[in-house]
Structure formats: structure tokens, C-alpha cells
Protein backbone atom coordinates (compact mmCIF):
# COMPACT_ATOMS: atom_id res chain seq x y z
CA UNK A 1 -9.26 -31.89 -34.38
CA UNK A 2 -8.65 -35.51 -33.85
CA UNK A 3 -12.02 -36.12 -32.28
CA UNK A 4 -13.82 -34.59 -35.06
CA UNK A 5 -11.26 -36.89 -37.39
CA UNK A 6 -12.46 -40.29 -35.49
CA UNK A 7 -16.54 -38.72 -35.58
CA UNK A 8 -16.77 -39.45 -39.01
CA UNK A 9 -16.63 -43.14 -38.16
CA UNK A 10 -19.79 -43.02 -36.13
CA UNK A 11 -21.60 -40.41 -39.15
CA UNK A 12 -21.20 -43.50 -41.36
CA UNK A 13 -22.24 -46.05 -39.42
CA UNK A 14 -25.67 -43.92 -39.28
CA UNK A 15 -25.47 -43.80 -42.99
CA UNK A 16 -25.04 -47.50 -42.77
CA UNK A 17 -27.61 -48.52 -40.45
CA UNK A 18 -30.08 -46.40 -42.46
CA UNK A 19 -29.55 -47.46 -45.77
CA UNK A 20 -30.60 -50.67 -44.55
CA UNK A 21 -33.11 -49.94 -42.45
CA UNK A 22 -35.04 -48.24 -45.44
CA UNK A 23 -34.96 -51.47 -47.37
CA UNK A 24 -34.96 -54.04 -44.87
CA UNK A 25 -36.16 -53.72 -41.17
CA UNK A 26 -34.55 -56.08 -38.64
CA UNK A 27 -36.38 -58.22 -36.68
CA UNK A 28 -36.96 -57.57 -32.94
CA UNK A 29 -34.69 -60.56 -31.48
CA UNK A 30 -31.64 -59.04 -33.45
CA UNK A 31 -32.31 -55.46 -32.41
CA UNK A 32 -32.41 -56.24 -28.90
CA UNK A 33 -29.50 -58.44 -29.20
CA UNK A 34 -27.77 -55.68 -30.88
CA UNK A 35 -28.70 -53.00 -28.25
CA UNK A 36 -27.29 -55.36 -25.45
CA UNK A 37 -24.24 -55.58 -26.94
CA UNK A 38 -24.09 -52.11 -27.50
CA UNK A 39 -24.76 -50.99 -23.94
CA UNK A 40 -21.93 -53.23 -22.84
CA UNK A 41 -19.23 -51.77 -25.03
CA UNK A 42 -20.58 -48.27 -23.93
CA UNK A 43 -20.58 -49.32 -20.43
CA UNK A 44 -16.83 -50.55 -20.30
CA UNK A 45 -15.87 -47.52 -22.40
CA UNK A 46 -17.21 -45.10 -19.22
CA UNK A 47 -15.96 -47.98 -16.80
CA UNK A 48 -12.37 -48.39 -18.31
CA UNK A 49 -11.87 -44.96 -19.79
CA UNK A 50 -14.08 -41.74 -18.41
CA UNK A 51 -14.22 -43.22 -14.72
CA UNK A 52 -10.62 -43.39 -13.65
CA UNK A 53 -9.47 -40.20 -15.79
CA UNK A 54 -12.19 -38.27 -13.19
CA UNK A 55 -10.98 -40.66 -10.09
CA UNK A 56 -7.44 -39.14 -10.92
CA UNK A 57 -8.22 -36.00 -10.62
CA UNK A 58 -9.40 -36.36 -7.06
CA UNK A 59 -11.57 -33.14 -7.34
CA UNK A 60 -14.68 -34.09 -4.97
CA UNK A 61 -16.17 -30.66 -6.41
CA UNK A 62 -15.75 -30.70 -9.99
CA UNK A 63 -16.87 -34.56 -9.60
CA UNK A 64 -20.30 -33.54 -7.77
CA UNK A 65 -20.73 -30.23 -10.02
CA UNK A 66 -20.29 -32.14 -13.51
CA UNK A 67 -21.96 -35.34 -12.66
CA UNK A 68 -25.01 -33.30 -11.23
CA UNK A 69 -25.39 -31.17 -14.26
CA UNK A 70 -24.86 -34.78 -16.47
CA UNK A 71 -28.09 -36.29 -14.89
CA UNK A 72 -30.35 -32.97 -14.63
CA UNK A 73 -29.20 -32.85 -18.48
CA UNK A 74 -29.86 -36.32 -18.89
CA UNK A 75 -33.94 -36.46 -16.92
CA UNK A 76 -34.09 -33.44 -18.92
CA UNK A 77 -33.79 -35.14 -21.78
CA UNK A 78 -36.00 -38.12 -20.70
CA UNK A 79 -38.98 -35.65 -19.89
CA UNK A 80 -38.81 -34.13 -23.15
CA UNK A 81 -38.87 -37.17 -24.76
CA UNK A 82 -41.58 -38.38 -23.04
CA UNK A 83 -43.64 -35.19 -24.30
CA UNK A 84 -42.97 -34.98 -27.12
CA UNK A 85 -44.90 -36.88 -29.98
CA UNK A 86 -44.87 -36.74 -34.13
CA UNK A 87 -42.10 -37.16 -36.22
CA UNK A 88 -40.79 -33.53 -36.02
CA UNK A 89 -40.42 -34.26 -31.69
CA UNK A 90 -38.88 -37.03 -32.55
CA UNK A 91 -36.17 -35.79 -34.34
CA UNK A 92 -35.86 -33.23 -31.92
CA UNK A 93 -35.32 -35.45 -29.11
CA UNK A 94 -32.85 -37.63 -31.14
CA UNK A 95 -31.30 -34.88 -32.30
CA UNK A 96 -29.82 -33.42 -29.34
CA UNK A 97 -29.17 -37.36 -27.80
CA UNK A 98 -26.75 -37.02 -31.16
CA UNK A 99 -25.56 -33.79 -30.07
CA UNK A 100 -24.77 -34.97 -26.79
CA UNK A 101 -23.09 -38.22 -28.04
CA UNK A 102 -20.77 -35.93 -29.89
CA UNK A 103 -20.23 -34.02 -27.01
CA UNK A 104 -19.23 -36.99 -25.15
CA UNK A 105 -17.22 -38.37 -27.81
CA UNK A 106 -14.83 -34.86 -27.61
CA UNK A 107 -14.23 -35.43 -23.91
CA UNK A 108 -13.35 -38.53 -24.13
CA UNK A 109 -10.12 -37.51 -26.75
CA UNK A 110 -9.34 -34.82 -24.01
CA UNK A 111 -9.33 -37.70 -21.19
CA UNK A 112 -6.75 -39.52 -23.73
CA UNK A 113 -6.85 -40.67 -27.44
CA UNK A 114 -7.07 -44.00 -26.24
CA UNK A 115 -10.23 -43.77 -24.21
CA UNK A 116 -11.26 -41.27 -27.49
CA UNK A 117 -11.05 -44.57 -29.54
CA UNK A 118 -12.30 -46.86 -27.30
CA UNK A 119 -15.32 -44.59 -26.82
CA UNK A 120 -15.77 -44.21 -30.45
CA UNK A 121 -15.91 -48.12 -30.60
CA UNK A 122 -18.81 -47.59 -28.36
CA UNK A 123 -20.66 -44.95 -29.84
CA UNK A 124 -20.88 -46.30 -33.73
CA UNK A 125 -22.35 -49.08 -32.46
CA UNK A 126 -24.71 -47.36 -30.51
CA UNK A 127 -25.73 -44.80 -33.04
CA UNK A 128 -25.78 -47.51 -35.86
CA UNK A 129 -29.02 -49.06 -34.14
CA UNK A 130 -30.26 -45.47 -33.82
CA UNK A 131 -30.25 -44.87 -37.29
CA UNK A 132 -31.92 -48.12 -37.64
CA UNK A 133 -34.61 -47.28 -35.39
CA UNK A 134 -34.76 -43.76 -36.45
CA UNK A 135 -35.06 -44.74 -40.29
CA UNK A 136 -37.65 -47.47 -39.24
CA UNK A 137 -39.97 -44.79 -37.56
CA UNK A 138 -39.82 -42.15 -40.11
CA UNK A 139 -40.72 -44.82 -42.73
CA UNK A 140 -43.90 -44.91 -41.30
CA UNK A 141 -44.90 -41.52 -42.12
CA UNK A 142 -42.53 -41.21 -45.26
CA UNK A 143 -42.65 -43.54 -48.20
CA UNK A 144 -39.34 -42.15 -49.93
CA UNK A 145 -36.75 -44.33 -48.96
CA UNK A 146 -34.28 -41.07 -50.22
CA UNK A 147 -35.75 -38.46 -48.38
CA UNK A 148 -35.58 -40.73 -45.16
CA UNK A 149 -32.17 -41.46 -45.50
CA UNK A 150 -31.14 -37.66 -45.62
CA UNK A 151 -33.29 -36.88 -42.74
CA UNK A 152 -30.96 -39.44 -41.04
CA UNK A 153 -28.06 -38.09 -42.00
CA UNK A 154 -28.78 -34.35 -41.28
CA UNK A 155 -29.22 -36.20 -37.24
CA UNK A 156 -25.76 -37.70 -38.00
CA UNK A 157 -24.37 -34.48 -38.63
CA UNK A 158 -24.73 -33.19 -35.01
CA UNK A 159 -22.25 -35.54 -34.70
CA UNK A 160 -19.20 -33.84 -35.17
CA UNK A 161 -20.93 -30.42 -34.19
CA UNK A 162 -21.37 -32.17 -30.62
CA UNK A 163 -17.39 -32.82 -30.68
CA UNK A 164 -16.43 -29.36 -31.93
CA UNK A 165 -18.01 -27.84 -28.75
CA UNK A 166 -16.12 -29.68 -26.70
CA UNK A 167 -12.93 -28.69 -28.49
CA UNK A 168 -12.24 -25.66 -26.43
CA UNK A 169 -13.22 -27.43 -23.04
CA UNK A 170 -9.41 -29.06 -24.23
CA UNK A 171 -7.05 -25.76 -22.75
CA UNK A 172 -8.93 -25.18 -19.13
CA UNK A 173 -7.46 -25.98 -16.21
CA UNK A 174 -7.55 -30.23 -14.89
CA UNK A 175 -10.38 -29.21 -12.29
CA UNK A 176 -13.09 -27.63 -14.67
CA UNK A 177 -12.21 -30.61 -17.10
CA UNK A 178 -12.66 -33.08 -15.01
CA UNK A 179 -16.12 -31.42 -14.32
CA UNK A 180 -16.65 -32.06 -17.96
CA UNK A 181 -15.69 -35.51 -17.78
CA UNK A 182 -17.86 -36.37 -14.54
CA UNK A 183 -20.60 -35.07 -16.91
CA UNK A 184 -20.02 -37.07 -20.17
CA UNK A 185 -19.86 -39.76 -17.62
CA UNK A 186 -23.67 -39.31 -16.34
CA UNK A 187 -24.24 -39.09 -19.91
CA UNK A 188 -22.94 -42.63 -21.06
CA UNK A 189 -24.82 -44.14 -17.92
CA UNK A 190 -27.88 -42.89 -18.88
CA UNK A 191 -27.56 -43.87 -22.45
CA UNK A 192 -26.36 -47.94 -21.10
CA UNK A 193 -29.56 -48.00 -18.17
CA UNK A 194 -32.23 -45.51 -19.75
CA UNK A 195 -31.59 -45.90 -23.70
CA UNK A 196 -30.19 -48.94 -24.68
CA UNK A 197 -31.22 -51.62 -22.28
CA UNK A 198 -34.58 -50.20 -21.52
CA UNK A 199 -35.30 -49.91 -25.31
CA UNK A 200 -33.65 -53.59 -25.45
CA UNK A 201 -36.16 -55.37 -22.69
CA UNK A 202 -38.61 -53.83 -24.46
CA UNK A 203 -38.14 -56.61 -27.14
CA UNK A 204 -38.17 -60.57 -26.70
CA UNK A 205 -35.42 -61.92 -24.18
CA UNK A 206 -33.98 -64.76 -23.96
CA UNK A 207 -30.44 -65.81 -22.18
CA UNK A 208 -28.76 -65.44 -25.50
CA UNK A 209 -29.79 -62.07 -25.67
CA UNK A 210 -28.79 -60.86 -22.25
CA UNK A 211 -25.59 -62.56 -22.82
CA UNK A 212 -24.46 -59.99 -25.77
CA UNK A 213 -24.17 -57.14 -22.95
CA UNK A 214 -21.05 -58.99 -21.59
CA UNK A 215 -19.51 -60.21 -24.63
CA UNK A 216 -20.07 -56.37 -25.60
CA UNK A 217 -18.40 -55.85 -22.13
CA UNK A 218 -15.69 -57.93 -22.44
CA UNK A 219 -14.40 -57.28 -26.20
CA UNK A 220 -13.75 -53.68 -25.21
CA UNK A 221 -12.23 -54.96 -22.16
CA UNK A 222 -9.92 -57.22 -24.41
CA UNK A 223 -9.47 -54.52 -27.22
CA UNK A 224 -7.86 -51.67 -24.36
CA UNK A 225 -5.72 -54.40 -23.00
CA UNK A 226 -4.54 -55.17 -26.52
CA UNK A 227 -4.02 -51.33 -26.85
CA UNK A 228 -1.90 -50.65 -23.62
């Protein structure tokens, strides 16, 4: 129950970053900026956290099964995206990236509350620019700032939903979990090189810029050493 305790941090950072996305948009340097930093915190989360709880386990099997299923899961994803179009596929294909995150987020508490926390670090930050972007999109189409806000949040329910399901993975034996872990792993990957960065070079660059994925990096670096 823990991880769906610490998903609620995450569900209001949506709320957040939506809220102010429906009044103010942010400009393109910052959102990039943001996203950089993002993907760094995510990608020392999987780094310092998901990667040596699997590496423990020293199951070759579970390792190749998991992490498979993670990136067919994953280009699954990516091809439905890319098919999709309106604002009802996009909420679709948001919707289960959510999901997933959640998913993620519940594995990681099974690795270890401290990789749960450092992960969750991670993931607010990463969904706060989603709901941002999200909110930003549907305005387009939606001119009620209130009806685009609670669009948002019914995507920031899957949330916990997304960390209840991987509640029971918590009592099976080390192999099969590990499995699960290899594919939350695939998972965060694809959300640092597919999602975030892609999304973020898609926006002006500049040194600066590139610079917030390792001061991302690093914080969370600095923040686990601080917890051990």
C-alpha cells in the first residue's frame, strides 16, 4: 500500500502542472529545459535503483523474458501513438503511458522503498510536464479551462491504478520479480530516449539546455547518497 501512498505525490503534480498550463503556457526553451532535467532524474532512478536490484538477482532468463516484453510493450506503444490522431487518441495513448508509469512506480517499492522514492522523485517530474503538455493540447480543441483540467486529472488517476496492479507481483518468487523489474526497466529507458529527450530536441537547444539532463542526473545521484 505504500506505493499507492507515495502515487499521490505524482497525481498532484499533474494537478499542478495543469492548473497552470490552462492559464499560462510555458514557453518552448523552459519546456525543453524541463524535459532534460527530467529524463536525467528518470535515468539515474533506473541506473541507481531498478538496474542493480535485477543485476542481483543474476537470473539471465527472467532478465531476457522481462526486458523483452518491456520493449515489445514499449514499440507497441510508440506505433500506436504514431496512429493515432484527435484528442480522444491522444488521451488514449497518454493514458496507458500513465498506466504504465504507475506500473513502474509499484515495482520500484517492491525492488526497495528507497529506489520506490527515488523513482517517485523521477516520475512527478516527468508527469508534471505531461500534464503541461497534455493540458496545452486539449486547450486547443476545448475552451473551458475546468473541463480541461478534469480531463487531466481523470489521466492522473491511472496513476495509482498502474501501482495497484503491481501490488500482487510483491509475494512471487525473486525470479518472476525480477522479470518484472527487467521490464519496468525497458520501460523507464524508453520514456528517458523515446519520450522525454526526443520530445525535448524537438524544441530550441542550446548548451544550457542539454546541461539540465546531468544536473537532473546528478541531484538524484546526490539525494540516494544522502539517503544511504
Amino acid at each position: 500500500m505504500i506505493a499507492l501512498q507515495y502515487t499521490l505525490i505524482p497525481v498532484l503534480a499533474v494537478i499542478c502542472g495543469a492548473v497552470w498550463a490552462s492559464w499560462r503556457r510555458p514557453s518552448a526553451s523552459f519546456t525543453s529545459a524541463m524535459q532534460h532535467l527530467a529524463a536525467g532524474v528518470v535515468f539515474a532512478a533506473a541506473a541507481a535503483e531498478i538496474l542493480p536490484q535485477v543485476l542481483h538477482q543474476a537470473s539471465p532468463m527472467a532478465t531476457l523474458i522481462g526486458g523483452s516484453l518491456g520493449v515489445a510493450a514499449m514499440l507497441a506503444l510508440k506505433a500506436f501513438e504514431g496512429r493515432t490522431k484527435g484528442p480522444v487518441a491522444l488521451l488514449g495513448a497518454i493514458g496507458i503511458d500513465i498506466l504504465i508509469d504507475g506500473l513502474v512506480l509499484g515495482l520500484a517499492f517492491i525492488a526497495g522503498a528507497k529506489a520506490g522514492m527515488l523513482l517517485t522523485v523521477a516520475l512527478t517530474l516527468e508527469v508534471l510536464f505531461l500534464g503541461i503538455t497534455l493540458t496545452a493540447e486539449i486547450r486547443e480543441t476545448i475552451e473551458s479551462r475546468l473541463k480541461t483540467v478534469v480531463i487531466v486529472i481523470s489521466m492522473a488517476v491511472l496513476l495509482p491504478v498502474g501501482a495497484l496492479i503491481a501490488t500482487p507481483v510483491a509475494v512471487l518468487s525473486p525470479v518472476v520479480v525480477t522479470g518484472f523489474l527487467s521490464f519496468g526497466l525497458m520501460a523507464l529507458l524508453y520514456l528517458v530516449t523515446e519520450e522525454l529527450l526526443a520530445e525535448a530536441h524537438e524544441k530550441p537547444d542550446s548548451p544550457l539546455i542539454s546541461a539540465m539532463f546531468f544536473v537532473g542526473f546528478l541531484v538524484l545521484l546526490l539525494i540516494e547518497e544522502i539517503m544511504a
